[in-house]
PDB file of N, CA and C in Angstrom:
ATOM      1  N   UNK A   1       0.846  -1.176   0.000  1.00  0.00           N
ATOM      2  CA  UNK A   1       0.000   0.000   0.000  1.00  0.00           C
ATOM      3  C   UNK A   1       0.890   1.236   0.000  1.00  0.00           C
ATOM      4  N   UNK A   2       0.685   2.430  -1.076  1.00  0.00           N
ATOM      5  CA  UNK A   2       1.442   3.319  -1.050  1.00  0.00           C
ATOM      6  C   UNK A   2       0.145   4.663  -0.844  1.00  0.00           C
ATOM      7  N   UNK A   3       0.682   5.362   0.062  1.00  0.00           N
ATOM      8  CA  UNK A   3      -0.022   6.716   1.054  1.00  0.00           C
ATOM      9  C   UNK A   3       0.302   8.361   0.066  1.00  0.00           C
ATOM     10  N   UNK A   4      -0.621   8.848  -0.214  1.00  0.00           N
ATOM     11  CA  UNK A   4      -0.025   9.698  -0.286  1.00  0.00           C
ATOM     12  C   UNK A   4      -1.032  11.333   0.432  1.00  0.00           C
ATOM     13  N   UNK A   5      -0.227  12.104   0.987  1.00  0.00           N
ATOM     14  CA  UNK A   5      -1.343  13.042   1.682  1.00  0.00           C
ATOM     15  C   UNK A   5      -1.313  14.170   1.462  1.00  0.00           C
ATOM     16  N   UNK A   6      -2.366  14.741   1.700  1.00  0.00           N
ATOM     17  CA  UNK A   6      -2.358  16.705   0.829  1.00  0.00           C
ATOM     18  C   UNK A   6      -3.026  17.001   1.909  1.00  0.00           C
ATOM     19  N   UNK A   7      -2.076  18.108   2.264  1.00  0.00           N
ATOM     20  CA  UNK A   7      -2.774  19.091   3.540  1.00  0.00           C
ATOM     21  C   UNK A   7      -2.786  20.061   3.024  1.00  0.00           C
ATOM     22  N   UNK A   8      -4.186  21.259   3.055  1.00  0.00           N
ATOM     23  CA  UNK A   8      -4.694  21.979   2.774  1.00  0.00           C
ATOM     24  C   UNK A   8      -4.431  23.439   3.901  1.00  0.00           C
ATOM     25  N   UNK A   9      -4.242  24.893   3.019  1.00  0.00           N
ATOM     26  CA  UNK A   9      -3.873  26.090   4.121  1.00  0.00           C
ATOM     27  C   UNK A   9      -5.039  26.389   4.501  1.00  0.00           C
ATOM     28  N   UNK A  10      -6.672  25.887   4.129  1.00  0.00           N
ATOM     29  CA  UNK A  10      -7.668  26.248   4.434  1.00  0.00           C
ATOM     30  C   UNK A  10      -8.369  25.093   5.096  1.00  0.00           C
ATOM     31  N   UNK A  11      -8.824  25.133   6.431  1.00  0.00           N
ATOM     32  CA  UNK A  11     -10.105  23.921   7.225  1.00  0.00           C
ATOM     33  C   UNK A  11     -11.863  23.866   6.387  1.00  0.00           C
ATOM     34  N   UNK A  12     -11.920  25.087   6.071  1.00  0.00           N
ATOM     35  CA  UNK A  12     -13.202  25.462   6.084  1.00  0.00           C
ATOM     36  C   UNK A  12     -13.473  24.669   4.228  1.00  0.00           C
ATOM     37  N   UNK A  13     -12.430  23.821   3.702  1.00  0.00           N
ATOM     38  CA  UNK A  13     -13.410  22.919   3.027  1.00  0.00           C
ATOM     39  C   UNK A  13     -12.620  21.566   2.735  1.00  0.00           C
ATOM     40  N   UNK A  14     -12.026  21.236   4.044  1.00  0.00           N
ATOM     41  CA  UNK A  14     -12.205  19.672   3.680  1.00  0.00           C
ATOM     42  C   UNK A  14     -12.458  19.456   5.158  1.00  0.00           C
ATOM     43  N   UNK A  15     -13.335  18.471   5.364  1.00  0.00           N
ATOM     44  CA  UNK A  15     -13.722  17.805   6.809  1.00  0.00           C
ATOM     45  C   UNK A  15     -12.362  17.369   7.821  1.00  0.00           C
ATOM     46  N   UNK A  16     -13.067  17.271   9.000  1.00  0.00           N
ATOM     47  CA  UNK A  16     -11.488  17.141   9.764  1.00  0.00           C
ATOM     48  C   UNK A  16     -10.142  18.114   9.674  1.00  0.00           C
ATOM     49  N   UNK A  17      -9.049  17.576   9.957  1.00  0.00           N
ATOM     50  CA  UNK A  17      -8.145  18.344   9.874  1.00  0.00           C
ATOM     51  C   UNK A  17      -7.588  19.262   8.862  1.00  0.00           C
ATOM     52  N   UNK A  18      -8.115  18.814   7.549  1.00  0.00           N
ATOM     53  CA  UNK A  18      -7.670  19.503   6.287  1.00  0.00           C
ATOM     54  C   UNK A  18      -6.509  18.880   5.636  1.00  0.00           C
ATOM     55  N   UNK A  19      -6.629  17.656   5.633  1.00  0.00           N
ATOM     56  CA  UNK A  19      -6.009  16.492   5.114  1.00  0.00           C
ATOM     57  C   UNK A  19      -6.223  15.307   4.841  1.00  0.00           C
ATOM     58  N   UNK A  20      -6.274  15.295   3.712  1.00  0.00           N
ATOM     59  CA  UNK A  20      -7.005  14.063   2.188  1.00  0.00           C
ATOM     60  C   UNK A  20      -5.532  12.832   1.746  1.00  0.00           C
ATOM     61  N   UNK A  21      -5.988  11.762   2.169  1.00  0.00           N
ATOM     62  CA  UNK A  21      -4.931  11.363   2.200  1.00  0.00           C
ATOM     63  C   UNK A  21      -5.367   9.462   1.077  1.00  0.00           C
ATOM     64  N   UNK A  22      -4.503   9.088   0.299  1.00  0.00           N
ATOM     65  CA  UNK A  22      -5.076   8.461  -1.188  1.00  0.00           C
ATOM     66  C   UNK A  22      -4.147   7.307  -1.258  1.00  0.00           C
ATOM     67  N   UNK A  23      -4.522   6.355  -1.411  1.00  0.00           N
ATOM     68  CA  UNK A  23      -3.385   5.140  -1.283  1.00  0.00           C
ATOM     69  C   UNK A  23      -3.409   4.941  -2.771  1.00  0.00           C
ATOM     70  N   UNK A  24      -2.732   4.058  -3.474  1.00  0.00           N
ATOM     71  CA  UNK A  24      -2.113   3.455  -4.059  1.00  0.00           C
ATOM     72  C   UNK A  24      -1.653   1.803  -4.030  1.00  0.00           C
ATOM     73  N   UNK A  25      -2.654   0.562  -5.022  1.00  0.00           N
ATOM     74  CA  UNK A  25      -2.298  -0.311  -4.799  1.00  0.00           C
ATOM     75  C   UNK A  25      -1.401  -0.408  -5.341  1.00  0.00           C
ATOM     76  N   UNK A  26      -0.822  -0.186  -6.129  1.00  0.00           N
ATOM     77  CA  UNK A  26       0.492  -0.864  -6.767  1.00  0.00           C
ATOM     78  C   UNK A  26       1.937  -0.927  -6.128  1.00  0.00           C
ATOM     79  N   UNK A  27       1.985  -2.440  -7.000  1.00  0.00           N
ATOM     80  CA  UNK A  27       3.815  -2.394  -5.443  1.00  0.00           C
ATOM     81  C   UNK A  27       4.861  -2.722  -6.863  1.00  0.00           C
ATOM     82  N   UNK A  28       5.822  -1.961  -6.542  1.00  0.00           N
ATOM     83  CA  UNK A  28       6.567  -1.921  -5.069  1.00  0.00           C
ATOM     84  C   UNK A  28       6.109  -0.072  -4.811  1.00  0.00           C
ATOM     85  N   UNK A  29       5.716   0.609  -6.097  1.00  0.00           N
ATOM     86  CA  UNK A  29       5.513   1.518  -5.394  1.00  0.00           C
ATOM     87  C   UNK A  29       4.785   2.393  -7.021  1.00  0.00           C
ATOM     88  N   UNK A  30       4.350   4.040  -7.019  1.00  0.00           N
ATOM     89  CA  UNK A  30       3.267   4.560  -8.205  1.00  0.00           C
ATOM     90  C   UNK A  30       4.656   5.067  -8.431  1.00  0.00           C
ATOM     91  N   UNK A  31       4.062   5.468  -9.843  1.00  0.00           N
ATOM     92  CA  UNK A  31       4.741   6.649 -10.444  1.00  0.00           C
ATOM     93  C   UNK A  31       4.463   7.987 -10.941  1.00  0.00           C
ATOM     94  N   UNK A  32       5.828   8.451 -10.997  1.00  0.00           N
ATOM     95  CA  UNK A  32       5.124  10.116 -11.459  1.00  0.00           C
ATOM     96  C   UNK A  32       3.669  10.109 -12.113  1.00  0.00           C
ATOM     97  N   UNK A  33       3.717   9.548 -13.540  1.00  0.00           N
ATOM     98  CA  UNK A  33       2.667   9.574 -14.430  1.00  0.00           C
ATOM     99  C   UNK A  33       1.282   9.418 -13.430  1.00  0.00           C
ATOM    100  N   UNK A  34       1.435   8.507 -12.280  1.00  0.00           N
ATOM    101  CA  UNK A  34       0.330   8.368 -11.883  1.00  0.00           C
ATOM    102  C   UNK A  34      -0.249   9.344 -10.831  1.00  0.00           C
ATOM    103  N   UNK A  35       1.056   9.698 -10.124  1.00  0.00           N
ATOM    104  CA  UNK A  35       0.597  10.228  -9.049  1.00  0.00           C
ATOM    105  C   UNK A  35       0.170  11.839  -9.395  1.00  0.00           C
ATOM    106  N   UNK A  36       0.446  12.439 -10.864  1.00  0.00           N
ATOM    107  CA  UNK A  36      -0.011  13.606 -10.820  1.00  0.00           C
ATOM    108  C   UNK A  36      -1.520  13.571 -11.327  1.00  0.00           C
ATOM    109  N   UNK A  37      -2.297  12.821 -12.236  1.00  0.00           N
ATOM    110  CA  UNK A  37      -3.845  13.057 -12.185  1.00  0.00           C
ATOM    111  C   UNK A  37      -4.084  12.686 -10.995  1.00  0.00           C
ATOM    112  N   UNK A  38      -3.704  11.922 -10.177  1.00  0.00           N
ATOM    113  CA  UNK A  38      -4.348  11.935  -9.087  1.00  0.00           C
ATOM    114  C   UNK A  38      -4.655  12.910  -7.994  1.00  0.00           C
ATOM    115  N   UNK A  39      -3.585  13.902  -7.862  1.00  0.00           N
ATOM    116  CA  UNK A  39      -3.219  15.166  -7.306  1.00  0.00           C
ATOM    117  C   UNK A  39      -4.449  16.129  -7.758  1.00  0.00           C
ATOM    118  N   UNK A  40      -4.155  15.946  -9.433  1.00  0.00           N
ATOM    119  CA  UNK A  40      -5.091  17.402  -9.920  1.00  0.00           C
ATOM    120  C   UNK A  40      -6.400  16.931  -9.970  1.00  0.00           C
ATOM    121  N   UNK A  41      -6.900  15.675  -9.759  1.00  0.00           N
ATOM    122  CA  UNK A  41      -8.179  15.107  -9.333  1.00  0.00           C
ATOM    123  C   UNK A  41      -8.708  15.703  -7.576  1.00  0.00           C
ATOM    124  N   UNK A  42      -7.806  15.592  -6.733  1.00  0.00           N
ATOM    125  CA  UNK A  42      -7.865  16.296  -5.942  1.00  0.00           C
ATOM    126  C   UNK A  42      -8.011  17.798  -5.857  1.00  0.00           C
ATOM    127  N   UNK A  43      -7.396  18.364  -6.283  1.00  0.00           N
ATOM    128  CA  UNK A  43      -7.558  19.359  -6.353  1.00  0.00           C
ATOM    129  C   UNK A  43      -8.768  19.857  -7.245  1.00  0.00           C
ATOM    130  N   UNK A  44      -9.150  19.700  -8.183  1.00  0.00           N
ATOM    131  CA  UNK A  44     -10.449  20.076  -8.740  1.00  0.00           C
ATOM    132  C   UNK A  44     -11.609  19.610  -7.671  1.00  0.00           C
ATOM    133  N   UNK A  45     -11.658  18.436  -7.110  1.00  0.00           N
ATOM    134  CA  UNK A  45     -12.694  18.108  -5.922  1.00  0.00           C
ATOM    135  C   UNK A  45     -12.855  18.848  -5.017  1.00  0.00           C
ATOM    136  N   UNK A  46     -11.979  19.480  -4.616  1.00  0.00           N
ATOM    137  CA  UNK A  46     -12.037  20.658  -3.122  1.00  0.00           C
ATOM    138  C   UNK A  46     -11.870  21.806  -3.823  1.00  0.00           C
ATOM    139  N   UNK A  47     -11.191  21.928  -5.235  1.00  0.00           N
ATOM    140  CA  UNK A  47     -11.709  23.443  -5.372  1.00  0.00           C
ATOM    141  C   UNK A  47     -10.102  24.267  -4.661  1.00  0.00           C
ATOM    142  N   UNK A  48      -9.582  23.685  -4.214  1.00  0.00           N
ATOM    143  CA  UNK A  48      -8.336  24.881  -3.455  1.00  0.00           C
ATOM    144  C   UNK A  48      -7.035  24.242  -3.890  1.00  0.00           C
ATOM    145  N   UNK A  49      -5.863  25.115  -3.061  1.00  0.00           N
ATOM    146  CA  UNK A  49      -4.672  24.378  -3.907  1.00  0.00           C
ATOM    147  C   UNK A  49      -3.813  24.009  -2.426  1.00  0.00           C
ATOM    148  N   UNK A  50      -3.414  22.820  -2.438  1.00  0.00           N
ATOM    149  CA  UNK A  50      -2.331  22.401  -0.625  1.00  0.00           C
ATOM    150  C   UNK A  50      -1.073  23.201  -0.564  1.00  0.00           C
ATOM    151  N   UNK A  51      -0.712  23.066   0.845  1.00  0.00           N
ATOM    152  CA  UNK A  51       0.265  24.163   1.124  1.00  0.00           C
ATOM    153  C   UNK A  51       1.902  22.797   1.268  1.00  0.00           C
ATOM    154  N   UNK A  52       1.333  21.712   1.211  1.00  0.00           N
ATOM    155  CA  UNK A  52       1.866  20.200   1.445  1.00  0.00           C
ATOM    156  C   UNK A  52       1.650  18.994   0.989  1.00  0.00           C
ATOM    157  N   UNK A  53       2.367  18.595   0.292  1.00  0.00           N
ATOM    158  CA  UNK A  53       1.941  16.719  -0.507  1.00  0.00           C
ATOM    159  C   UNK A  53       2.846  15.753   0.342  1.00  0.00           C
ATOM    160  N   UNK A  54       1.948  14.725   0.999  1.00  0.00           N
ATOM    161  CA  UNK A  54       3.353  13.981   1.629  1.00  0.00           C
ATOM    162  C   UNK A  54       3.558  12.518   0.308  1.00  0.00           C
ATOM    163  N   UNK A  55       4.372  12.421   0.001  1.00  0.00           N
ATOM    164  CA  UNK A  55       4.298  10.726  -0.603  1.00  0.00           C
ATOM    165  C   UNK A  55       5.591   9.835   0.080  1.00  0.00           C
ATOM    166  N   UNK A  56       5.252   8.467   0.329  1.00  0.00           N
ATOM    167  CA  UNK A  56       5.968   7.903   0.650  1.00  0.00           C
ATOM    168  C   UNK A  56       7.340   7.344   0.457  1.00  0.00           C
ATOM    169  N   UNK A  57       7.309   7.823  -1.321  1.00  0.00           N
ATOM    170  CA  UNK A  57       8.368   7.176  -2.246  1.00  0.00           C
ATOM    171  C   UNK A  57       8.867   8.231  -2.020  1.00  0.00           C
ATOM    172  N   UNK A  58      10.504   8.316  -1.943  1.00  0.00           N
ATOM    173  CA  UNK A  58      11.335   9.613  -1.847  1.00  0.00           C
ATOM    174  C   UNK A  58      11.942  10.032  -3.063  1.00  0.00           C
ATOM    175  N   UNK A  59      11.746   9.073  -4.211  1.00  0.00           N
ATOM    176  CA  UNK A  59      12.359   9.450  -5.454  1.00  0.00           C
ATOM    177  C   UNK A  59      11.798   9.711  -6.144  1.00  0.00           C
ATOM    178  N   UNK A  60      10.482  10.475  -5.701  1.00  0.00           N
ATOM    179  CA  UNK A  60       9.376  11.135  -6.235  1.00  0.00           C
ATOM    180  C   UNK A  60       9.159  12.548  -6.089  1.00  0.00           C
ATOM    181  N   UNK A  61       9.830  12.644  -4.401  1.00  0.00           N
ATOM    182  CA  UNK A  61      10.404  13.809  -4.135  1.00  0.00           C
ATOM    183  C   UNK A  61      10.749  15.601  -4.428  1.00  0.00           C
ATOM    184  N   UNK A  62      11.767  15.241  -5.020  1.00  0.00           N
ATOM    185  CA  UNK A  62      12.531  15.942  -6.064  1.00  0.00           C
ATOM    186  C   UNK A  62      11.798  16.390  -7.649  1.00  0.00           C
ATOM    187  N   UNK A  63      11.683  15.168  -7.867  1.00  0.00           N
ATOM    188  CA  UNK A  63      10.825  15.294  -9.210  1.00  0.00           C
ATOM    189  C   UNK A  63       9.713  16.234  -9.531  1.00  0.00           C
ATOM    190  N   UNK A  64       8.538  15.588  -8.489  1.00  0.00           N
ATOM    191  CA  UNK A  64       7.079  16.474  -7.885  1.00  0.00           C
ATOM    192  C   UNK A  64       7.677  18.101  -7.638  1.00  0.00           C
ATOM    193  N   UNK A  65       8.803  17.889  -6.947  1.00  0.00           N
ATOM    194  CA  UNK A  65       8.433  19.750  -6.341  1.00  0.00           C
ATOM    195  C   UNK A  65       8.847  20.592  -7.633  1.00  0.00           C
ATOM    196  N   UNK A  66       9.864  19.609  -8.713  1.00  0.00           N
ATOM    197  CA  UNK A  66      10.467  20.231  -9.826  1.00  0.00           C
ATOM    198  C   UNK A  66       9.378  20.894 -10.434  1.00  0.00           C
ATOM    199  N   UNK A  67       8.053  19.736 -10.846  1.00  0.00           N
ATOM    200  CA  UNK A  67       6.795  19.550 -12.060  1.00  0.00           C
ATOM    201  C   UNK A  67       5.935  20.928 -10.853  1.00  0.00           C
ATOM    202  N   UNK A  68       6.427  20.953  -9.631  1.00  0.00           N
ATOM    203  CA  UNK A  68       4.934  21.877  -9.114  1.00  0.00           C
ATOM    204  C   UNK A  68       5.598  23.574  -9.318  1.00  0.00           C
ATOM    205  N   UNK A  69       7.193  23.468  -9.324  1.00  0.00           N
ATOM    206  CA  UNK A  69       7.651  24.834  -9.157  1.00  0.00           C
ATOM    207  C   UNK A  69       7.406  25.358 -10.770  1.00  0.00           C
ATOM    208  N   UNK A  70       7.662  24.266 -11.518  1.00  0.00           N
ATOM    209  CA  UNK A  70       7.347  24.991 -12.898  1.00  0.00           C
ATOM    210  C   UNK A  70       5.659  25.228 -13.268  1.00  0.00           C
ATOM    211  N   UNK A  71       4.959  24.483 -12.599  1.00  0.00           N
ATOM    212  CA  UNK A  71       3.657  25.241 -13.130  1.00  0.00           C
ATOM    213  C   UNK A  71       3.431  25.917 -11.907  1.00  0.00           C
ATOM    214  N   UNK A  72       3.646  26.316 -10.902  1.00  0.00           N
ATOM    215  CA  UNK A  72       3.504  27.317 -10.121  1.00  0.00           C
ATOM    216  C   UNK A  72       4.159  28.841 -10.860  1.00  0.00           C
ATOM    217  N   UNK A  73       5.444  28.552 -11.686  1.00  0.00           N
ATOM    218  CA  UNK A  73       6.001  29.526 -12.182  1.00  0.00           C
ATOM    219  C   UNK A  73       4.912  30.174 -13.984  1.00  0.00           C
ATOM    220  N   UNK A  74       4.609  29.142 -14.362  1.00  0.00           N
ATOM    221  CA  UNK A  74       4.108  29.129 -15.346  1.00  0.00           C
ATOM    222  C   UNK A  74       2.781  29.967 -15.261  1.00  0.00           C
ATOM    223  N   UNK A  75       1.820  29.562 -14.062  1.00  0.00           N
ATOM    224  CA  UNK A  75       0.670  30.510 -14.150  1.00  0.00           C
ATOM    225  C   UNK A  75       0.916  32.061 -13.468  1.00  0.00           C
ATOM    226  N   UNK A  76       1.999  32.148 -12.777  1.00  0.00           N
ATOM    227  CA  UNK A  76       2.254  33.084 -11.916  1.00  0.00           C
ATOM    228  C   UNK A  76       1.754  33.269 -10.443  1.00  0.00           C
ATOM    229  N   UNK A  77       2.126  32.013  -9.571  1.00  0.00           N
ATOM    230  CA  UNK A  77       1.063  31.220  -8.884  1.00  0.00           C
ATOM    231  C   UNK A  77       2.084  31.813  -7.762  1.00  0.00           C
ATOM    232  N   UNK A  78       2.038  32.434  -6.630  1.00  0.00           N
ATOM    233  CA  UNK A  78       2.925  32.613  -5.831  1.00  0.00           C
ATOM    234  C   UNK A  78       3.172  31.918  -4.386  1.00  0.00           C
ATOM    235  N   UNK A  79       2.199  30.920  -3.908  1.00  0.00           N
ATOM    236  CA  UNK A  79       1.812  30.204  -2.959  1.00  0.00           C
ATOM    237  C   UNK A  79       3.085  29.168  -3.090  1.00  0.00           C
ATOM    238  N   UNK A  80       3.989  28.669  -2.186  1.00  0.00           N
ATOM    239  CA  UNK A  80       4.589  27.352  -2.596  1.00  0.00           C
ATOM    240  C   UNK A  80       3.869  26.524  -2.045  1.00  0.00           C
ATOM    241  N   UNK A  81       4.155  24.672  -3.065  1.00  0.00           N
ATOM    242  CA  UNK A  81       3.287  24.046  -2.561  1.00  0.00           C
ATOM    243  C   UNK A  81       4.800  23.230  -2.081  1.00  0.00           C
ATOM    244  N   UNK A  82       4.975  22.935  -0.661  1.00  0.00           N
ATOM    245  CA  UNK A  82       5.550  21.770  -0.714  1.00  0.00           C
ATOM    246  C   UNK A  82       5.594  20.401  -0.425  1.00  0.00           C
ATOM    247  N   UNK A  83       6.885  19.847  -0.800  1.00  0.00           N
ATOM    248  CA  UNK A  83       6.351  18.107  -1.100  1.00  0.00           C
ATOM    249  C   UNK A  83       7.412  17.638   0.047  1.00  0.00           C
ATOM    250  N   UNK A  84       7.104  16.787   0.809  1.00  0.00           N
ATOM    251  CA  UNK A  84       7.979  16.152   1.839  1.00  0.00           C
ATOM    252  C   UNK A  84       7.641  14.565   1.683  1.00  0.00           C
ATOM    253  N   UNK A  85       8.288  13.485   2.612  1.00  0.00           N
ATOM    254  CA  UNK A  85       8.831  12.539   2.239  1.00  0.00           C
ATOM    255  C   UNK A  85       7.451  12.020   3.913  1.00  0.00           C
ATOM    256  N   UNK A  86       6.959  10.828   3.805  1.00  0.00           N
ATOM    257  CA  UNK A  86       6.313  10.363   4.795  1.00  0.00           C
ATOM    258  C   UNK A  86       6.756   9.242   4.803  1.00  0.00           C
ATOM    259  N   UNK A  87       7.045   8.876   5.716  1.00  0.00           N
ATOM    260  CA  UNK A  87       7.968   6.967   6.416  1.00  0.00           C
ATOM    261  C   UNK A  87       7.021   6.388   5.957  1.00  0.00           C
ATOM    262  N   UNK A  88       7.141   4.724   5.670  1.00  0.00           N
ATOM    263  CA  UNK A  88       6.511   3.883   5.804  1.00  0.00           C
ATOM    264  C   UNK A  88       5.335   3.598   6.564  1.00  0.00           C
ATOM    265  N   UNK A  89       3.978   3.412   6.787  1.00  0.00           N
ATOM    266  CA  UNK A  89       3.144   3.260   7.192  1.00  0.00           C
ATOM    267  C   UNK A  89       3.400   2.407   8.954  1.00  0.00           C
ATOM    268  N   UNK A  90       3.360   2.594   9.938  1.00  0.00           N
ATOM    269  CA  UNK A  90       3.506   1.753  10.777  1.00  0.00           C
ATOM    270  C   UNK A  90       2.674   0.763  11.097  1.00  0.00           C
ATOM    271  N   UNK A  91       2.461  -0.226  11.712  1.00  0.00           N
ATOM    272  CA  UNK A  91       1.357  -1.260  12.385  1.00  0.00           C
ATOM    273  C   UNK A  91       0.100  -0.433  12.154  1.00  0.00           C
ATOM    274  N   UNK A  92      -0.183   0.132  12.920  1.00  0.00           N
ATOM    275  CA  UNK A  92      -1.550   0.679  13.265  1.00  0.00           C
ATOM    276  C   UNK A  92      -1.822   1.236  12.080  1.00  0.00           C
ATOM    277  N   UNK A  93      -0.906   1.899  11.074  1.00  0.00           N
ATOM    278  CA  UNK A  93      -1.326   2.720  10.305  1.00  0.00           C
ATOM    279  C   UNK A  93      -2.548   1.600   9.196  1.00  0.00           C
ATOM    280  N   UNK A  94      -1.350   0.861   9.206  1.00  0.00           N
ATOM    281  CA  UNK A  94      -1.859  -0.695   8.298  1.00  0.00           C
ATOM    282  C   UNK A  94      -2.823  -1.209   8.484  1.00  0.00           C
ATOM    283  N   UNK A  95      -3.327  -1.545  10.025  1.00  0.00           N
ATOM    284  CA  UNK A  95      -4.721  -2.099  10.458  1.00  0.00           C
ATOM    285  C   UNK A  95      -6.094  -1.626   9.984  1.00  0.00           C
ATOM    286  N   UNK A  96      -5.625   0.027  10.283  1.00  0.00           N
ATOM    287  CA  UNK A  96      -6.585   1.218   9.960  1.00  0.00           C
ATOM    288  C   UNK A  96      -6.970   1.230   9.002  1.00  0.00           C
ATOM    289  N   UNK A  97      -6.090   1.338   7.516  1.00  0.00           N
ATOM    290  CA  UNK A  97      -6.340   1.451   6.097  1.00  0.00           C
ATOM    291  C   UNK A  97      -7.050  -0.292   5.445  1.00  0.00           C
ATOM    292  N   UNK A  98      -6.721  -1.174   6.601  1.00  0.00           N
ATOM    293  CA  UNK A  98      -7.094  -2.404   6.228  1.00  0.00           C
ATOM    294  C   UNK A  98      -8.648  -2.729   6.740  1.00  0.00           C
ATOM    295  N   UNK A  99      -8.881  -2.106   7.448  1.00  0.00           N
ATOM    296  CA  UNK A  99     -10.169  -1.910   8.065  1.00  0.00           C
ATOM    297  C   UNK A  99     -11.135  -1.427   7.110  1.00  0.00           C
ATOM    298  N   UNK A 100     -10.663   0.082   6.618  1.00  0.00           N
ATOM    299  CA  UNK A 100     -11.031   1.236   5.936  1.00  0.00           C
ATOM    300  C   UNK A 100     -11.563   0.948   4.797  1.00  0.00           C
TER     301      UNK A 100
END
């Protein structure tokens, strides 16, 4: 199972904390190609843009913040969005999403 999570600078439109968070069956792990409609699927659903993407894969990293600084630069978008690295899922995390 691969996690990936978008926290939002605004509460007032996603439920809970303001963080939408999207697994991924494929192993050993997604790829770019995939993980960006999935992003801008998100983002058209809530309507706003995150201030944070976590994904689990770290060599996705780099890449993502490259593809977000150039269309951030491209529309004249001045908000950064950034992308950080989230550990492996722990026990509980696993039970939860297996439940879910």
């Amino acid at each position: 199972m691969q996690l990936v999570g978008v926290m939002y600078h605004t509460h007032d439109t996603i439920p809970g904390d303001g963080i939408d968070v999207f697994r991924f069956k494929a192993w050993p792990s997604y790829t770019m190609d995939e993980l960006l409609p999935e992003i801008l699927k998100k983002f058209r659903k809530i309507d706003t843009i995150p201030g944070l993407i976590w994904v689990d894969d770290q060599s996705l990293i780099q890449p993502l913040r490259i593809v977000l600084k150039a269309a951030n630069e491209a529309v004249d978008f001045h908000n950064e969005i950034d992308v950080e690295w989230y550990p492996p899922p722990s026990e509980e995390e696993r039970a939860f999403y297996q439940d879910g």
